[in-house]
Protein backbone atom coordinates (compact mmCIF):
# COMPACT_ATOMS: atom_id res chain seq x y z
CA UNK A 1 88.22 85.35 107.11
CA UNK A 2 87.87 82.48 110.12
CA UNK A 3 84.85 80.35 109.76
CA UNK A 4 81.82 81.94 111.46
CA UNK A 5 82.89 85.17 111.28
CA UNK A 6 80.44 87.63 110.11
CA UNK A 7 81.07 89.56 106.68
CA UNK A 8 81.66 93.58 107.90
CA UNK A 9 79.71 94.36 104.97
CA UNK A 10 76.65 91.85 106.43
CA UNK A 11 77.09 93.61 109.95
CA UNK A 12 76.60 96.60 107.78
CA UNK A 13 73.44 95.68 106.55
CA UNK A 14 72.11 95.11 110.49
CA UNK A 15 72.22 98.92 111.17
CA UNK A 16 70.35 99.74 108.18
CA UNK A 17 66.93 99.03 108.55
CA UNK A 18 64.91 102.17 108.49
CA UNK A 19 61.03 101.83 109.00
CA UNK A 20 59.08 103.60 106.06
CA UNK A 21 59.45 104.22 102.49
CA UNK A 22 62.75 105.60 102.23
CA UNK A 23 66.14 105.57 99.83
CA UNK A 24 69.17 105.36 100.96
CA UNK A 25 71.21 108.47 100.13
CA UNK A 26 74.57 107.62 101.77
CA UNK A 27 76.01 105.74 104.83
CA UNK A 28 79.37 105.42 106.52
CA UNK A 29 79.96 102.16 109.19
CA UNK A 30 82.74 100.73 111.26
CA UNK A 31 83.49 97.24 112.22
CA UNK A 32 85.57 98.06 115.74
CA UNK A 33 85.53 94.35 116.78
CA UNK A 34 84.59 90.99 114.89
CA UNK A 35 81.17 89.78 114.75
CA UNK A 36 80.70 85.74 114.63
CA UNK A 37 78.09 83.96 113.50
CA UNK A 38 75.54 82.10 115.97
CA UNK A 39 76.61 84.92 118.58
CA UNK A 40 74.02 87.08 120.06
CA UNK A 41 74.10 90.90 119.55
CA UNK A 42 72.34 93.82 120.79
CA UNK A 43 71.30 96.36 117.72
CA UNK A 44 69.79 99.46 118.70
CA UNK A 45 69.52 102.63 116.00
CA UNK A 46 68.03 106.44 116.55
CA UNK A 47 67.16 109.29 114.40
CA UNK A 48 69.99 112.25 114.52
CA UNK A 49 68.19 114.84 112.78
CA UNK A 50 65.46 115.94 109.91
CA UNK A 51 66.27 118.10 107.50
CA UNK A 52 63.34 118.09 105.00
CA UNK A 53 62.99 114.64 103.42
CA UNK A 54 66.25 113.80 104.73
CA UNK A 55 66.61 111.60 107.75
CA UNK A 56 69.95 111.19 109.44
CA UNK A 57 70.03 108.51 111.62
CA UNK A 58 73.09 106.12 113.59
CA UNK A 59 73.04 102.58 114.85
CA UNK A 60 75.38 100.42 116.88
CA UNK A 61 76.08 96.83 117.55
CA UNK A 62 76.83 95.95 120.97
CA UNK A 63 77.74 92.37 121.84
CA UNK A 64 75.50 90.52 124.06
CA UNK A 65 77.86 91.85 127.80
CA UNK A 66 77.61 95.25 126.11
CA UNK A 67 81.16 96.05 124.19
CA UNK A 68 80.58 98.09 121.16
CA UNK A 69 81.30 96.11 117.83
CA UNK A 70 80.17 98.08 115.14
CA UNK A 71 78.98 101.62 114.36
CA UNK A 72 77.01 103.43 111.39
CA UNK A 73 75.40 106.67 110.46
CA UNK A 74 73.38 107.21 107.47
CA UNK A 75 71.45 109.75 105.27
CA UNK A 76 68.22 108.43 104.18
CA UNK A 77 65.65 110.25 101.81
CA UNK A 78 62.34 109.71 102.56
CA UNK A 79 60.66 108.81 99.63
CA UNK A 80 56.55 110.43 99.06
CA UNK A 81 53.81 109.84 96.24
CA UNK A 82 55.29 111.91 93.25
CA UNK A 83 58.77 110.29 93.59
């Protein structure tokens, strides 16, 4: 890996920040371009669907002119007082 380069498994971790109290149940990402460090990036996420306590949700990274770098979707299960 080059020097400044950003870990695909650390631009992983940018699309998955979910607000609430939630587990994650399983998630699938692509790196389509190399992220470097000290670089700014555009993350933006949404909610797919609902199906019960489970949340599906996606997030991208864009690079700062707009080219896609990375992509994810996830299943999240939200999490409530007996669990």
């Amino acid at each position: 890996m080059r020097r400044g380069a950003v870990r695909p498994r650390d631009a992983v971790a940018l699309t998955a920040r979910p607000l609430g109290l939630v587990l994650l149940g399983r998630m699938a990402a692509g790196l389509r371009r190399p992220l470097s460090a000290g670089e700014s990036y555009i993350v933006q996420a949404w909610p797919v669907s609902r199906d019960g306590r489970k949340l599906h949700t996606a997030s991208a990274i864009f690079c700062a002119e707009g080219t896609l770098r990375a992509v994810a979707r996830a299943v999240w299960i939200e999490l409530t007082a007996k669990d």
